[in-house]
N, C-alpha and C. Protein backbone atom coordinates (compact mmCIF):
# COMPACT_ATOMS: atom_id res chain seq x y z
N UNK A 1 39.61 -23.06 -17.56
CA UNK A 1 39.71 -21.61 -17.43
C UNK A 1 38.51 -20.92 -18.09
N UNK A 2 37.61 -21.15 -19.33
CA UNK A 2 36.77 -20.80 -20.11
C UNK A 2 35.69 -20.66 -19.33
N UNK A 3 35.34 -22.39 -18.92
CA UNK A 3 34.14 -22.17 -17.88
C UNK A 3 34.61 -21.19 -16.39
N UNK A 4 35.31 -20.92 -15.72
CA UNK A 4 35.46 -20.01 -14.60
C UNK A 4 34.86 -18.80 -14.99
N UNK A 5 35.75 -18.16 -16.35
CA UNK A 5 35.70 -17.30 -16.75
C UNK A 5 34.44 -16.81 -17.13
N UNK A 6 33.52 -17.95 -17.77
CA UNK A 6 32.15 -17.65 -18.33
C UNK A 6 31.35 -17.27 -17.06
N UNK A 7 31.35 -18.28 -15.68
CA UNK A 7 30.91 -18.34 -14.76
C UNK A 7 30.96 -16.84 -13.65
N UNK A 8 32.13 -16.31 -13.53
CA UNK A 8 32.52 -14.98 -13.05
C UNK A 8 31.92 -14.02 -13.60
N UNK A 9 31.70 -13.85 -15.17
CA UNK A 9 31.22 -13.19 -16.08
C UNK A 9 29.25 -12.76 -15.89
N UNK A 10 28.73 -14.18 -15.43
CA UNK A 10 27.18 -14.46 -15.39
C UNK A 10 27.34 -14.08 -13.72
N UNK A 11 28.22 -14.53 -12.60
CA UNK A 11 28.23 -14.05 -11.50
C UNK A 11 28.05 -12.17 -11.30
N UNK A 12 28.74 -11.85 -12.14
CA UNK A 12 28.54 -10.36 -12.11
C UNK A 12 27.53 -9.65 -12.79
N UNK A 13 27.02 -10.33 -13.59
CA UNK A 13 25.85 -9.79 -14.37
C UNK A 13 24.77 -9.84 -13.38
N UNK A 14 24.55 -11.27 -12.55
CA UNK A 14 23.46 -11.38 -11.53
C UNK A 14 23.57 -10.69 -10.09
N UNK A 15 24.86 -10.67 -10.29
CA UNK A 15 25.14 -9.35 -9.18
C UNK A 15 24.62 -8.03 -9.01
N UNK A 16 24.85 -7.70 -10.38
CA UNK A 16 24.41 -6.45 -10.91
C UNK A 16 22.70 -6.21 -11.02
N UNK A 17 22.13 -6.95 -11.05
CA UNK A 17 20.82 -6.71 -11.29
C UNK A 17 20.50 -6.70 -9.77
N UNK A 18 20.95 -7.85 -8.92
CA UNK A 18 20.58 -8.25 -7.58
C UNK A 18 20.88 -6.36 -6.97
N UNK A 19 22.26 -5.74 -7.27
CA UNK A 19 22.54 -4.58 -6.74
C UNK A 19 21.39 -3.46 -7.14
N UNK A 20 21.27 -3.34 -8.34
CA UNK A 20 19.69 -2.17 -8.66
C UNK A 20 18.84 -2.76 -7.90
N UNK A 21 18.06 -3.56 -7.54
CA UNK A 21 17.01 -4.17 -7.78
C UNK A 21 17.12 -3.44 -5.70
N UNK A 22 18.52 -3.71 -5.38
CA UNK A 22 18.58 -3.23 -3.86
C UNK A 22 18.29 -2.02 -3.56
N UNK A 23 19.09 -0.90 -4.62
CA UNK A 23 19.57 -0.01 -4.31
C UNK A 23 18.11 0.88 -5.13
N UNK A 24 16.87 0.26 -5.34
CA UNK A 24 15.83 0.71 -5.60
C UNK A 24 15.02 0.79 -4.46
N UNK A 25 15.46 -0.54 -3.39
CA UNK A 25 14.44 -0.79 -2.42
C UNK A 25 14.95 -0.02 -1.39
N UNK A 26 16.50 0.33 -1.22
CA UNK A 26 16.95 1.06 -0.24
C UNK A 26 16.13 2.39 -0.47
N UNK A 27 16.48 3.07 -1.79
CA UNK A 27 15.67 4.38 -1.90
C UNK A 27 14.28 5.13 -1.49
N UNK A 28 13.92 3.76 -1.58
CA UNK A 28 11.85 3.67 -1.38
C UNK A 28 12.13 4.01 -0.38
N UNK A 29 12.68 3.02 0.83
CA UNK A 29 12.41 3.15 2.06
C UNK A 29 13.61 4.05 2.48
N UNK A 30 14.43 4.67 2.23
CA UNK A 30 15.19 5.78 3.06
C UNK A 30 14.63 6.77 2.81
N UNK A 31 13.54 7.20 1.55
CA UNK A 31 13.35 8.62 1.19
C UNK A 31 11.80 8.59 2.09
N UNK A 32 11.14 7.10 1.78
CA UNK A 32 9.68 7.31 2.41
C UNK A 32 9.05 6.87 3.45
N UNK A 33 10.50 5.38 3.90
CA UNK A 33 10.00 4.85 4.92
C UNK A 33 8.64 3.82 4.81
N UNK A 34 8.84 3.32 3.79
CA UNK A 34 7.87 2.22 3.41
C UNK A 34 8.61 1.09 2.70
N UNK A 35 8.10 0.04 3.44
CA UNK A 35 8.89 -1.25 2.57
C UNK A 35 7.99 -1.71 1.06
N UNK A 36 8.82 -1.49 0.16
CA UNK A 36 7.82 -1.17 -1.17
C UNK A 36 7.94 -2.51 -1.61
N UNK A 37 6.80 -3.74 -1.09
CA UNK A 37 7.48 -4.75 -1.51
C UNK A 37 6.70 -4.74 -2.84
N UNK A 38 6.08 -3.83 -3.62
CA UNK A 38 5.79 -3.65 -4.77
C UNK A 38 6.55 -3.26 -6.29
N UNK A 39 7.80 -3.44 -5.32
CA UNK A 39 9.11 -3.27 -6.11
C UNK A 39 9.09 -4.33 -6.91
N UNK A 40 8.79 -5.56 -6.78
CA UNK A 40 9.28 -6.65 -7.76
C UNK A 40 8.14 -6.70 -8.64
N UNK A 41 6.47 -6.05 -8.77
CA UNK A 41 5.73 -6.26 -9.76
C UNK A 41 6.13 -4.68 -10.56
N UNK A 42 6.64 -3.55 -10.21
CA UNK A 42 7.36 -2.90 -10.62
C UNK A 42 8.24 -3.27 -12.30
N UNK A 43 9.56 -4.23 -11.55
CA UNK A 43 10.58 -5.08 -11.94
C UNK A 43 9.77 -5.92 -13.10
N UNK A 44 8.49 -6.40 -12.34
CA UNK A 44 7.91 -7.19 -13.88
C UNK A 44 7.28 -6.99 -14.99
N UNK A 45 6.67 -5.87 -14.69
CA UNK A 45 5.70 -4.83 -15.08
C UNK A 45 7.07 -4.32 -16.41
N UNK A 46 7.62 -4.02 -16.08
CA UNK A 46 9.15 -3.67 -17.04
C UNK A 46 9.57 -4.42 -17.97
N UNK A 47 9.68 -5.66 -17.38
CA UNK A 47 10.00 -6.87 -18.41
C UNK A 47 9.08 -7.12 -19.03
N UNK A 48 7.80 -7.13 -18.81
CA UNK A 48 6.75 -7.66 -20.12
C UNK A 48 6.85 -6.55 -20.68
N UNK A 49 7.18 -5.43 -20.65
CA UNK A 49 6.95 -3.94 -21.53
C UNK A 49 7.74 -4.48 -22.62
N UNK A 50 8.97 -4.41 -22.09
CA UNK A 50 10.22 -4.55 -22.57
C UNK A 50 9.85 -5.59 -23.73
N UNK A 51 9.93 -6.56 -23.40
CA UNK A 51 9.22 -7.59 -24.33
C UNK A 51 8.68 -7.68 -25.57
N UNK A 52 7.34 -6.98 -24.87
CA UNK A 52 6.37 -6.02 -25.95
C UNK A 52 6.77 -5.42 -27.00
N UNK A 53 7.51 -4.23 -26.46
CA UNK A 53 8.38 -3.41 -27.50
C UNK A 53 9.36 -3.84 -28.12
N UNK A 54 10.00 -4.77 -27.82
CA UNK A 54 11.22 -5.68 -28.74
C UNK A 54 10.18 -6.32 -29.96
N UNK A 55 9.32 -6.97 -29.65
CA UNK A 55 8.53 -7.71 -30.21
C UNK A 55 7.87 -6.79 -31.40
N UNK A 56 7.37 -5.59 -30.59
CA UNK A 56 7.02 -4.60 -31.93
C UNK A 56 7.48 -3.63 -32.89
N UNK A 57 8.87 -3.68 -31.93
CA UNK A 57 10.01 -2.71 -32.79
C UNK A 57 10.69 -3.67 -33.38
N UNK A 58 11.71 -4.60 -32.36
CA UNK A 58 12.67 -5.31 -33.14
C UNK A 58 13.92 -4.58 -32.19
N UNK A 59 13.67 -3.56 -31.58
CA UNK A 59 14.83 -2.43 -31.17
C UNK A 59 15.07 -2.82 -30.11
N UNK A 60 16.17 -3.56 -29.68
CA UNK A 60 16.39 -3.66 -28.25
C UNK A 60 16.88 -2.19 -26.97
N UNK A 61 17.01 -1.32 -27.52
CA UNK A 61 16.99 0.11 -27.33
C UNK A 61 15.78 0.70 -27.13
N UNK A 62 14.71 0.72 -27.93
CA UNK A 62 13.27 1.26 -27.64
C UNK A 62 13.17 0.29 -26.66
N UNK A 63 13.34 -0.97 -26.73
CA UNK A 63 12.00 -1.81 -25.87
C UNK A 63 12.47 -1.31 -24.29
N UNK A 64 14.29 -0.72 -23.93
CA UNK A 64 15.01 -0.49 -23.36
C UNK A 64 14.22 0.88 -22.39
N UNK A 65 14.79 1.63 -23.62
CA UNK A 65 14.00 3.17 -23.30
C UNK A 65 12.05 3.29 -22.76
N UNK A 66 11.50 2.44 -23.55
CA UNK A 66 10.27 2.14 -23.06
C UNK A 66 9.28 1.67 -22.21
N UNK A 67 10.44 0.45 -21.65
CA UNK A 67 10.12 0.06 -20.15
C UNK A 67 10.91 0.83 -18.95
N UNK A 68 11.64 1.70 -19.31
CA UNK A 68 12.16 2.54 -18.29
C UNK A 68 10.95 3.46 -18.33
N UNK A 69 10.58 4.22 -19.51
CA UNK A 69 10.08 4.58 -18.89
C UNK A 69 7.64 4.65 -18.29
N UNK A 70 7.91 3.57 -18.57
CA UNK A 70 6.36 2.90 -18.45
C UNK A 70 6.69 2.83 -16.90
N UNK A 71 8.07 1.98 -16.19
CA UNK A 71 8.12 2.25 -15.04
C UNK A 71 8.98 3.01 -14.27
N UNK A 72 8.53 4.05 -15.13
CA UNK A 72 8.71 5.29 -14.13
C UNK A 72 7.00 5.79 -14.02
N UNK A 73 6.20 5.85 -15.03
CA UNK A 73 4.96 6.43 -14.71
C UNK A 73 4.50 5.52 -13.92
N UNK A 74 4.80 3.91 -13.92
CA UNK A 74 3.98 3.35 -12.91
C UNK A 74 4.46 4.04 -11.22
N UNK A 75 5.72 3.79 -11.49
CA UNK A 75 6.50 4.43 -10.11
C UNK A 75 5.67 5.01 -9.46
N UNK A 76 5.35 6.26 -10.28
CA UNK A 76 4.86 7.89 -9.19
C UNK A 76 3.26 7.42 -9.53
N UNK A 77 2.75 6.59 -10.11
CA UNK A 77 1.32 6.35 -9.56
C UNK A 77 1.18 5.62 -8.71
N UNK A 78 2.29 4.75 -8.60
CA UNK A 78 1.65 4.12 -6.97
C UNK A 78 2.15 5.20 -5.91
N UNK A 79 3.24 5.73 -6.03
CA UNK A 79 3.53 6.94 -4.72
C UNK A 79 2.66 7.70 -4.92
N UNK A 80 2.04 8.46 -6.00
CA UNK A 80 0.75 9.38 -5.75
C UNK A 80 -0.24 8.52 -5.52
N UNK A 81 -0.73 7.67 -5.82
CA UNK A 81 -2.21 7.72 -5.82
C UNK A 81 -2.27 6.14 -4.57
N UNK A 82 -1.14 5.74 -3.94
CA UNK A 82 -1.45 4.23 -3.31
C UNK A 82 -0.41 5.21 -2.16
N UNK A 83 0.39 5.01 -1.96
CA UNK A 83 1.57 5.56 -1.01
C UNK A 83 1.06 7.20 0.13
N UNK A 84 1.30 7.92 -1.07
CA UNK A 84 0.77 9.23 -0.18
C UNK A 84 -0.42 9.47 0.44
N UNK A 85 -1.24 8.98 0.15
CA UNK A 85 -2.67 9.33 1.06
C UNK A 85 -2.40 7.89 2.57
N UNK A 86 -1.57 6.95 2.71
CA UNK A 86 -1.24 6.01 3.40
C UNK A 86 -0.64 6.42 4.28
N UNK A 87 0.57 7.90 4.16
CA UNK A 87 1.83 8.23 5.31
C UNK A 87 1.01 8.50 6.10
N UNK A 88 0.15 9.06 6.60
CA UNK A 88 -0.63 9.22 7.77
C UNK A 88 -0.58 8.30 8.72
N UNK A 89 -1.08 6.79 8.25
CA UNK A 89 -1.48 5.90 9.15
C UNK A 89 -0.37 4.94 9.54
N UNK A 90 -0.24 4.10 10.42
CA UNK A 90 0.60 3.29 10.83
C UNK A 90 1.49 2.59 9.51
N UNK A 91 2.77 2.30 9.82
CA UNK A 91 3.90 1.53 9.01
C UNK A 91 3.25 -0.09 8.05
N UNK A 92 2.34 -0.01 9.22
CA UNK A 92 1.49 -1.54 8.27
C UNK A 92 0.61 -1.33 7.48
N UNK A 93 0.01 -0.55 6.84
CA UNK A 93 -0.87 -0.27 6.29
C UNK A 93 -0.34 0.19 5.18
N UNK A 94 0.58 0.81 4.88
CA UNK A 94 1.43 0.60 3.18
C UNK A 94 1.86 -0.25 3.11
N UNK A 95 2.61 -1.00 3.77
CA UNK A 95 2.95 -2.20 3.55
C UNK A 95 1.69 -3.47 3.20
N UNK A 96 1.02 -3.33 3.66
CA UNK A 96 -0.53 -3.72 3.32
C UNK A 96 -0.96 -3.59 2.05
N UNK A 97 -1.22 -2.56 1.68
CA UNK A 97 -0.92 -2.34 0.18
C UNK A 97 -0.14 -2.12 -0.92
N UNK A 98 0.87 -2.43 0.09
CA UNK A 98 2.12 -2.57 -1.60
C UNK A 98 2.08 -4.37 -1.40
N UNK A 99 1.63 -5.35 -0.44
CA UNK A 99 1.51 -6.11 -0.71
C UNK A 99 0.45 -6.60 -1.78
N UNK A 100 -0.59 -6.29 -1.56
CA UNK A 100 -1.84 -5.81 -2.30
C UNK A 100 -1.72 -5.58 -4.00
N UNK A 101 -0.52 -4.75 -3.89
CA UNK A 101 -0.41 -4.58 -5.22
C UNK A 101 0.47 -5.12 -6.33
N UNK A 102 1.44 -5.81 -5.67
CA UNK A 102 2.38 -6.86 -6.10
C UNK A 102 1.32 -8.07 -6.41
N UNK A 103 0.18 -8.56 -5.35
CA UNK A 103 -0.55 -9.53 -6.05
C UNK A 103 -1.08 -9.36 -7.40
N UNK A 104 -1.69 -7.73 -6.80
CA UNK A 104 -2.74 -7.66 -8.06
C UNK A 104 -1.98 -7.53 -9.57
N UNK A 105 -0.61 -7.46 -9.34
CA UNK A 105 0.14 -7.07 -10.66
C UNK A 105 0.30 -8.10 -10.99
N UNK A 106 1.10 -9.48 -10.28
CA UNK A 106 1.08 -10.63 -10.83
C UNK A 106 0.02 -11.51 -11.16
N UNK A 107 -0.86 -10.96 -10.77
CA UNK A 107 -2.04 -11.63 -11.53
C UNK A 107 -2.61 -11.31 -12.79
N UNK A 108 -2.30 -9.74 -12.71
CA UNK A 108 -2.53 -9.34 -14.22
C UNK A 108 -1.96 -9.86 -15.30
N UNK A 109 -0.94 -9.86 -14.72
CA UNK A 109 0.58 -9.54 -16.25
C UNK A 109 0.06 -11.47 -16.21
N UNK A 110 0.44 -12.43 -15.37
CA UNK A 110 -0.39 -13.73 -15.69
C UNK A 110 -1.82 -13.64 -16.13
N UNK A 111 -2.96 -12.92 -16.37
CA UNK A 111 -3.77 -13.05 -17.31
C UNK A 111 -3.73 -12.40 -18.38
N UNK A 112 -2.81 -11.17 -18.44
CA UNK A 112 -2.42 -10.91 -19.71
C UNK A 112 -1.79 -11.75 -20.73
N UNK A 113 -0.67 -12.06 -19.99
CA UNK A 113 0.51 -13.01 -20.96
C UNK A 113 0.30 -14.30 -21.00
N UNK A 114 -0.32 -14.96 -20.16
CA UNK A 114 -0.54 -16.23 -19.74
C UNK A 114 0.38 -17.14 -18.87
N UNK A 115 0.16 -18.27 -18.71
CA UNK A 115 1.04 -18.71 -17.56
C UNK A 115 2.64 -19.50 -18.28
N UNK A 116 2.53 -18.82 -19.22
CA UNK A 116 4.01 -19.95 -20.27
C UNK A 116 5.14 -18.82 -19.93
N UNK A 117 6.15 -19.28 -19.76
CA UNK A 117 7.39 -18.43 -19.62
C UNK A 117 7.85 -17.86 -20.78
N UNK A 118 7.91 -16.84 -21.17
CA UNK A 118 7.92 -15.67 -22.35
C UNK A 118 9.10 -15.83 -21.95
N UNK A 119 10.40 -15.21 -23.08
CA UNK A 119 11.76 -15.27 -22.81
C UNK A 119 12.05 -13.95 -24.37
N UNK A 120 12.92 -13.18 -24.15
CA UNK A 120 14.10 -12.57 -25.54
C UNK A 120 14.80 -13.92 -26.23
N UNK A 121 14.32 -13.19 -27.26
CA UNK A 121 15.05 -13.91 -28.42
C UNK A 121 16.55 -14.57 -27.92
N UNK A 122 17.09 -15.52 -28.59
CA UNK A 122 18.39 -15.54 -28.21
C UNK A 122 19.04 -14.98 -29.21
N UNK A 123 19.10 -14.22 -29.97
CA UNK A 123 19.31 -13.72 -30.89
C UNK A 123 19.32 -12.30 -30.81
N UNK A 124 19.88 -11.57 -30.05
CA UNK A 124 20.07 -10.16 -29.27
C UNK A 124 21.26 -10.21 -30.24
N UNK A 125 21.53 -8.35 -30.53
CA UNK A 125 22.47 -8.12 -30.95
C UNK A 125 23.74 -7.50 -30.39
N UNK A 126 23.79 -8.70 -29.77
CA UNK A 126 25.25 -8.00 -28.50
C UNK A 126 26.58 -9.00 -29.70
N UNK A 127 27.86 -8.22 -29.84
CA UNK A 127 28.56 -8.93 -30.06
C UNK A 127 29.27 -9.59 -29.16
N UNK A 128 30.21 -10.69 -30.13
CA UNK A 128 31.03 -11.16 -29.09
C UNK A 128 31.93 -10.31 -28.45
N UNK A 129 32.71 -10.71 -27.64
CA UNK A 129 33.95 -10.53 -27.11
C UNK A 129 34.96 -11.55 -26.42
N UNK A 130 36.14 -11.14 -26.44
CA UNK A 130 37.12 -11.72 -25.84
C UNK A 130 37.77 -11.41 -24.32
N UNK A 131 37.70 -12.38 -23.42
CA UNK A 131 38.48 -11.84 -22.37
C UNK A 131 39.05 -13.15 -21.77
N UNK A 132 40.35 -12.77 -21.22
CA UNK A 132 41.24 -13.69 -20.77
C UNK A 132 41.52 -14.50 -21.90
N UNK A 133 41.76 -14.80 -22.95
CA UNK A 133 41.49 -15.56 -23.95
C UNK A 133 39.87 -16.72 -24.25
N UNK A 134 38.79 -15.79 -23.66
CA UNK A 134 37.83 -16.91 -23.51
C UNK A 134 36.93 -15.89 -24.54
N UNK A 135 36.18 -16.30 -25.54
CA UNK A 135 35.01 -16.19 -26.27
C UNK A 135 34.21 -15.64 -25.32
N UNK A 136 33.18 -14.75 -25.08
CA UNK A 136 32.01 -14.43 -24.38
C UNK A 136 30.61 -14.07 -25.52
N UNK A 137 29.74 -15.03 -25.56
CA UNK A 137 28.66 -14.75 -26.40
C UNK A 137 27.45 -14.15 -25.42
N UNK A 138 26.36 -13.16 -26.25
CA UNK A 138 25.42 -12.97 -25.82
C UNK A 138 24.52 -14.12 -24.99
N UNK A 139 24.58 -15.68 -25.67
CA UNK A 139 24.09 -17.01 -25.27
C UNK A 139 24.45 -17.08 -23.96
């Protein structure tokens, strides 16, 4: 019962991210009509922030608040300055460059950070809890 329980628990958590991560890409393209596949260096661009700021605060709250909002300014610079001068021309040609720019991001944040998998502490300050009679740790 513990493991189900743990398992249902991590099922919904990955759910949950899988659901933003949608309901970001639905937005792009219902409000602008561009497939922003620049959404996921976006998404990464966030997590190394995030990172960053844990690392230099300690605050899992700042590093929180900080990569929200680093990508939000990235947001409206790629819609101002990559996106809007693009609606003019054919549907492939943003898409062209939001491909474009998903490379160029993962290449950065890999010569920034390097190619080793960076990870949060396991040592987050989430407490436990109980459900169904099962322990649930931050781990």
């Amino acid at each position: 019962m513990q493991l189900f329980v743990e398992q249902l628990l991590n099922g919904i958590a990955t759910g949950s991210i899988y659901a933003l991560v949608t309901l970001g890409l639905a937005l792009v393209y219902g409000i602008m009509r561009i497939l922003h596949v620049a959404h996921a260096a976006v998404y990464s661009i966030g997590a190394y922030v995030g990172l960053l700021f844990f690392n230099l605060t300690g605050s899992l709250l700042l590093a929180v608040i900080g990569s929200m909002a680093v990508c939000a300014l990235v947001g409206v610079a790629i819609e101002r300055f990559v996106y809007f001068p693009l609606l003019k021309y054919p549907p492939f040609v943003p898409l062209i460059a939001s491909i474009a720019i998903l490379l160029s991001v993962e290449e950065l944040c890999r010569l920034i950070a390097g190619p080793q998998i960076l990870t949060f502490p396991a040592e987050l300050p989430f407490p436990e809890f109980h459900v169904a009679g099962v322990t649930v740790t931050s781990t």
